[in-house]
Protein backbone atom coordinates (compact mmCIF):
# COMPACT_ATOMS: atom_id res chain seq x y z
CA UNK A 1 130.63 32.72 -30.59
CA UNK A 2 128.22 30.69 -32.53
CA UNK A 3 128.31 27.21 -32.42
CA UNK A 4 127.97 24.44 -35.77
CA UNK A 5 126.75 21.10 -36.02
CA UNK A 6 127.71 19.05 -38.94
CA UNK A 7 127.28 15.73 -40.28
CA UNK A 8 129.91 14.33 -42.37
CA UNK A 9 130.49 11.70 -44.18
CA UNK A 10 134.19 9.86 -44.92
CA UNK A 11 135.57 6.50 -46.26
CA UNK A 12 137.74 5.19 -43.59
CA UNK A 13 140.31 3.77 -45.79
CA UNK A 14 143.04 6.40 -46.00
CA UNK A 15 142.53 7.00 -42.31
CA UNK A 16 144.56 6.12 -39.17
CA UNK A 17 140.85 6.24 -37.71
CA UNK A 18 138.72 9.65 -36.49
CA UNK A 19 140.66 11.09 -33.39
CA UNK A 20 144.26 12.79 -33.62
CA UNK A 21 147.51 10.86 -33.39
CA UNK A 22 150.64 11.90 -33.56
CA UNK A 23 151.90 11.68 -37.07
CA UNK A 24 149.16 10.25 -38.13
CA UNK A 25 146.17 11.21 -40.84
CA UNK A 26 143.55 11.20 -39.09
CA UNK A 27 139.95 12.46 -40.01
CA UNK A 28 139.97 15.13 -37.28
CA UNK A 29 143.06 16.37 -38.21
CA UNK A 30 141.71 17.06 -41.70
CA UNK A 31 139.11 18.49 -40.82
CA UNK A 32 140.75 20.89 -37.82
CA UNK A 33 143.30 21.99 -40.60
CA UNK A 34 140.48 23.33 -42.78
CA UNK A 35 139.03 24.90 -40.24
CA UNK A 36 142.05 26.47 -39.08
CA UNK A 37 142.60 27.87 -42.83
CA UNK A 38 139.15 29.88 -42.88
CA UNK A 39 139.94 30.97 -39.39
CA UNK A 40 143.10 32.59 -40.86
CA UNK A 41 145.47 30.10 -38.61
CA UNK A 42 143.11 29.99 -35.16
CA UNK A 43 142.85 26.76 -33.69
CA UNK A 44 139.29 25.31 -34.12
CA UNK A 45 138.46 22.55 -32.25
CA UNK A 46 135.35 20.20 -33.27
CA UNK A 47 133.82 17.12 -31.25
CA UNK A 48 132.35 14.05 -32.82
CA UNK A 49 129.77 12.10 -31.39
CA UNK A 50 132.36 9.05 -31.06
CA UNK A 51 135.51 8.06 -32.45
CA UNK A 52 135.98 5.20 -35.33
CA UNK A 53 138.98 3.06 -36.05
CA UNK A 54 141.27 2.87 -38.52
CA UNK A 55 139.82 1.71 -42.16
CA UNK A 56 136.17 2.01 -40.22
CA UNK A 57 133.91 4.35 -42.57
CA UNK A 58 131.33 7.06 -41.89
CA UNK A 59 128.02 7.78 -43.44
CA UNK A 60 126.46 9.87 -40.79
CA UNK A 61 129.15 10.70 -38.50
CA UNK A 62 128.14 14.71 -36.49
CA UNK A 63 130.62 16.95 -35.03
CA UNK A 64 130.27 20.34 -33.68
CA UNK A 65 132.70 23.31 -33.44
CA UNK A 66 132.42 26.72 -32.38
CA UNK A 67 133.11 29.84 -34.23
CA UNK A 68 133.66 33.58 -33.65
CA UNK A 69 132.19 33.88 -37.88
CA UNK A 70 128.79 33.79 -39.15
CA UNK A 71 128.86 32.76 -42.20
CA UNK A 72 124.97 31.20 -43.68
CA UNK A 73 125.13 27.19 -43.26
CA UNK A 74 125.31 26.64 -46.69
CA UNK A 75 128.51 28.92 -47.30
CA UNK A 76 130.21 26.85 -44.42
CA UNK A 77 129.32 23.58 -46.37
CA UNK A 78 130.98 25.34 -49.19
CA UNK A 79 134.04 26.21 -47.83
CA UNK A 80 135.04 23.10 -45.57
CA UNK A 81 134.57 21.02 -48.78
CA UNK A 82 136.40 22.85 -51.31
CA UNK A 83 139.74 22.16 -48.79
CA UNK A 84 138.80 18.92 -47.99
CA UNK A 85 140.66 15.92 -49.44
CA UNK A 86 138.05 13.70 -51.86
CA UNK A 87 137.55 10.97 -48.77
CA UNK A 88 135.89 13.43 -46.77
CA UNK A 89 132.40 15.00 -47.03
CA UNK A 90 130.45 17.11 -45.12
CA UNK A 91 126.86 16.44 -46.12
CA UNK A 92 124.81 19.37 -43.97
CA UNK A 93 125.79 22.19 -41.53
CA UNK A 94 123.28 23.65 -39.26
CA UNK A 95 123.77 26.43 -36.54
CA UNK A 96 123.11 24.91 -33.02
CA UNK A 97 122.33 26.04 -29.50
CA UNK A 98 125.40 26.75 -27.17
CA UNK A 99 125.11 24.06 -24.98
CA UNK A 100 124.51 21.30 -27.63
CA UNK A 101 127.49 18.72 -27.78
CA UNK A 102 127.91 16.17 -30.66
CA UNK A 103 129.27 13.16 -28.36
CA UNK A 104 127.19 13.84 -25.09
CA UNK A 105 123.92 14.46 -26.11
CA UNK A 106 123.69 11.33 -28.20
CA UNK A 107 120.98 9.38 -27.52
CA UNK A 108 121.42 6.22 -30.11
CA UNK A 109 123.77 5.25 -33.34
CA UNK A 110 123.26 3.13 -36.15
CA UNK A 111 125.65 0.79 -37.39
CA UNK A 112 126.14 -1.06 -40.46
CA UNK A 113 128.66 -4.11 -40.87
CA UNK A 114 128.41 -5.49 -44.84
CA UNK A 115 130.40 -8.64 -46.12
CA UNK A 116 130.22 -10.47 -49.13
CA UNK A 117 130.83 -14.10 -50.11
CA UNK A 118 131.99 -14.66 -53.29
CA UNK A 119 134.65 -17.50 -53.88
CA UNK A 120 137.22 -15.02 -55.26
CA UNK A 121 138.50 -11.64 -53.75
CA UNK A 122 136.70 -8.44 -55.48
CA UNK A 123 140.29 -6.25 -55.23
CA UNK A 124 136.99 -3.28 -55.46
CA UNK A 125 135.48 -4.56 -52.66
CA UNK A 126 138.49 -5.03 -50.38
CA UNK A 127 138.41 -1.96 -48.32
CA UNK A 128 134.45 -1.63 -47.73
CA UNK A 129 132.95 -4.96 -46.97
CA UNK A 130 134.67 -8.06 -45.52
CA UNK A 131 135.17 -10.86 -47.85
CA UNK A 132 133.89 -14.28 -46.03
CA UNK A 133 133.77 -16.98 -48.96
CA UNK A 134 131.89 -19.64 -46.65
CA UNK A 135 128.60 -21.01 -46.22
CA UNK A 136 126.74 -19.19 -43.48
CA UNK A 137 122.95 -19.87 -42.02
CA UNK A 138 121.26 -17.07 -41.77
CA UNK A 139 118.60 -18.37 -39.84
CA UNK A 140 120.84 -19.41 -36.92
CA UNK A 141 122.42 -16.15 -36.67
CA UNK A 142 119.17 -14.23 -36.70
CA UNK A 143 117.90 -16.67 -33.98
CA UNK A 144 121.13 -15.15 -31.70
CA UNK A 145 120.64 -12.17 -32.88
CA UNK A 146 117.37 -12.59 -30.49
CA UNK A 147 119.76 -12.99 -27.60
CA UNK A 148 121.95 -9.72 -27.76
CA UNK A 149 118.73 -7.71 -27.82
CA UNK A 150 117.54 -5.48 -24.68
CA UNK A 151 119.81 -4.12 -21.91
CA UNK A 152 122.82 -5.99 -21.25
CA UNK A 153 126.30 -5.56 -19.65
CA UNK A 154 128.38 -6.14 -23.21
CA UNK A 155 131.87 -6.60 -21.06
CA UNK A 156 132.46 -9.97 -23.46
CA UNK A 157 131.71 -7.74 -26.70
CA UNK A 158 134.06 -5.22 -26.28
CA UNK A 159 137.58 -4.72 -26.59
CA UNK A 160 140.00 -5.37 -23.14
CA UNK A 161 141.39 -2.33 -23.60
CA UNK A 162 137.52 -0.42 -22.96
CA UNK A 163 138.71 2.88 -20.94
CA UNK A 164 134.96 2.70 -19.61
CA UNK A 165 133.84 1.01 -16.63
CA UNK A 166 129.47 1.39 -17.21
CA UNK A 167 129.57 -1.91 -19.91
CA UNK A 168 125.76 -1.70 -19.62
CA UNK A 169 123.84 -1.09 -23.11
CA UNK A 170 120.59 -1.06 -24.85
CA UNK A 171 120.53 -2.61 -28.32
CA UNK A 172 116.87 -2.26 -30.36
CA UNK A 173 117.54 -3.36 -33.18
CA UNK A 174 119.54 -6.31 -35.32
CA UNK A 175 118.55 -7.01 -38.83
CA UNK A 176 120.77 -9.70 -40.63
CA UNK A 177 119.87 -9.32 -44.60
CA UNK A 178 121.01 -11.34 -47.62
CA UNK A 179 121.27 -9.70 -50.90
CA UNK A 180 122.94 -12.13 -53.58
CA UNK A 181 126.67 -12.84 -52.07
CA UNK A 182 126.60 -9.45 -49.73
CA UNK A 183 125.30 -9.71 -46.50
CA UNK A 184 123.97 -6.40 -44.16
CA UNK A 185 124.08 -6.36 -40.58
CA UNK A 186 122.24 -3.24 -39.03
CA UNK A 187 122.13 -2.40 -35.22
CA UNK A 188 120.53 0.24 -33.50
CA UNK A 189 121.31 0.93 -29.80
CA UNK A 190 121.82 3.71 -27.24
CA UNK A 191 125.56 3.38 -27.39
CA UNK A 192 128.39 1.39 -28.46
CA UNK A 193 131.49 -0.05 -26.70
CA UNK A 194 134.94 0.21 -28.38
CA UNK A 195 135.31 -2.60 -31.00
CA UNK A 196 131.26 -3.51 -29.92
CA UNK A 197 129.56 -4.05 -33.33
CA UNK A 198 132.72 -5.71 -35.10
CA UNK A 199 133.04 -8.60 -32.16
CA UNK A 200 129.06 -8.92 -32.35
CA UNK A 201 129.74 -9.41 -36.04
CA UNK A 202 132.52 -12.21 -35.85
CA UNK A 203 130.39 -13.78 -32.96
CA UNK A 204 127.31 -13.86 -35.20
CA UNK A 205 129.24 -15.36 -38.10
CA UNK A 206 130.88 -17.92 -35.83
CA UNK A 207 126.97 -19.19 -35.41
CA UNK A 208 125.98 -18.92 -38.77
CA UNK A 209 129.36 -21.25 -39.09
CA UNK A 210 128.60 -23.59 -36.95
CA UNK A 211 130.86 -23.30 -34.23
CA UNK A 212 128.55 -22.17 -31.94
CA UNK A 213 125.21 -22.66 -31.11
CA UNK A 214 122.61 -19.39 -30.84
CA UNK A 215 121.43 -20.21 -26.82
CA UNK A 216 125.51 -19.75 -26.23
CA UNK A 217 125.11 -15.88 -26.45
CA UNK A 218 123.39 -16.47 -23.16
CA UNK A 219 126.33 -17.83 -21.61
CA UNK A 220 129.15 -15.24 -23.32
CA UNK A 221 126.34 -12.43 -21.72
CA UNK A 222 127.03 -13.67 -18.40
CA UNK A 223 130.31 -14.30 -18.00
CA UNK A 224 131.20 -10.58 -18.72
CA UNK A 225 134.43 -11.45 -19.74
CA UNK A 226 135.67 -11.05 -23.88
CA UNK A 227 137.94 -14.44 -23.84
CA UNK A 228 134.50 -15.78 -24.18
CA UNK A 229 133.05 -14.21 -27.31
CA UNK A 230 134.23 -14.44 -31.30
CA UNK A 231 136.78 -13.17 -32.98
CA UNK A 232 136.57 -9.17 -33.57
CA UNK A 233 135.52 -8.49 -37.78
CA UNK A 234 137.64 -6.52 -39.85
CA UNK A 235 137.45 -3.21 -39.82
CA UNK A 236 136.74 -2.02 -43.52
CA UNK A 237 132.85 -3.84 -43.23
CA UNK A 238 131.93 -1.44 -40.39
CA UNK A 239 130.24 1.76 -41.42
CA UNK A 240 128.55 4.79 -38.40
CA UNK A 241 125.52 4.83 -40.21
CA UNK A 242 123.12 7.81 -38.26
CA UNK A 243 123.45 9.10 -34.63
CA UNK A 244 120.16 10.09 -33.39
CA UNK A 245 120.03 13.09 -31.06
């Protein structure tokens, strides 16, 4: 049995989210039905390194499955794609050791959250960044930013439905960029809670607002508790950028 790791690449839009639901279409399921096709109707299960939402997009998203075939890397690329439907990519296949596992030997993700502020709707831009039409200060939300970085329990900036009870995580990294009307948010951590990045987000923009001040993140930090935080960001500005392994 030889074992695959992939990296693949989808836009979240068509997509009940990553992981299978019941009468849903799901990226999983997508992919799992190709895979069942070359493997002449076998079941073939793959793993991802985490799941994303529905409308939530992937650059670098990795999965692994295993395979009884040994077909070169390239030919595998090949052949997953040409059954793929055109909102899913896989961008590299490599052959990896037995024991490797996409989700649990994941040491850090990127994420990317883009809006844009234009005072009308871009119908183009609807389903990959989130349109916010009002005046935000930058320099305020970079100055919170500040606050959310290190090793923190992040029980206020997740979701209360968080199936895990370890809230503790490592963030390294926030960048906040302006380019013309779209703004960038980038963070780089060790992991992510469910719904993390996207209530970070519409915490950071309630700053840059005005409705809060930066030294509050101090406060929504220690009461562990999500009533406290903003409001969660849509889902179509949040892209899994890289996981790092």
């Amino acid at each position: 049995m030889n074992r695959y790791k992939c990296i693949i690449s989808y836009d979240g839009s068509g997509f009940s989210g990553y992981q299978v639901q019941p009468n849903k279409r799901t990226v999983q399921c997508q992919i799992e039905a190709v895979l069942a096709k070359i493997h002449k109707g076998s079941d073939v299960k793959i793993a991802a390194s985490g799941r994303t939402d529905a409308g939530v997009h992937a650059k670098g998203q990795v999965i692994h499955f295993d395979s009884p075939l040994s077909l070169p890397t390239e030919k595998w690329g090949l052949a997953i794609n040409s059954m793929l439907p055109e909102d899913i990519s896989v961008i590299s296949v490599e052959k990896a050791d037995s024991t490797f596992h996409a989700r649990f030997d994941a040491n850090g993700k990127e994420y990317r959250y883009f809006l844009y502020q234009s005072q009308k709707r871009d119908p183009f831009q609807r389903n990959y960044a989130f349109h916010y039409p009002f005046p935000l200060n930058l320099a305020l939300m970079r100055k919170a930013s500040i606050y959310l970085l290190g090793t923190h329990d992040f029980s206020s900036f997740c979701s209360a439905r968080t199936e895990v009870e370890d809230k503790v995580r490592t963030i390294e990294t926030i960048e906040i960029l302006q380019d013309g009307e779209r703004i960038s948010f980038r963070f780089i951590g060790n992991g992510f809670l469910y719904n993390m990045v996207r209530i970070l987000v519409g915490t950071l923009i309630e700053v840059g607002s005005g409705k809060r001040q930066p030294e509050e993140i101090v406060e929504i930090l220690e009461k562990k508790d999500r009533r406290y935080a903003g409001k969660t960001a849509p889902g179509q500005g949040l892209y899994l950028w890289k996981v790092f392994y």
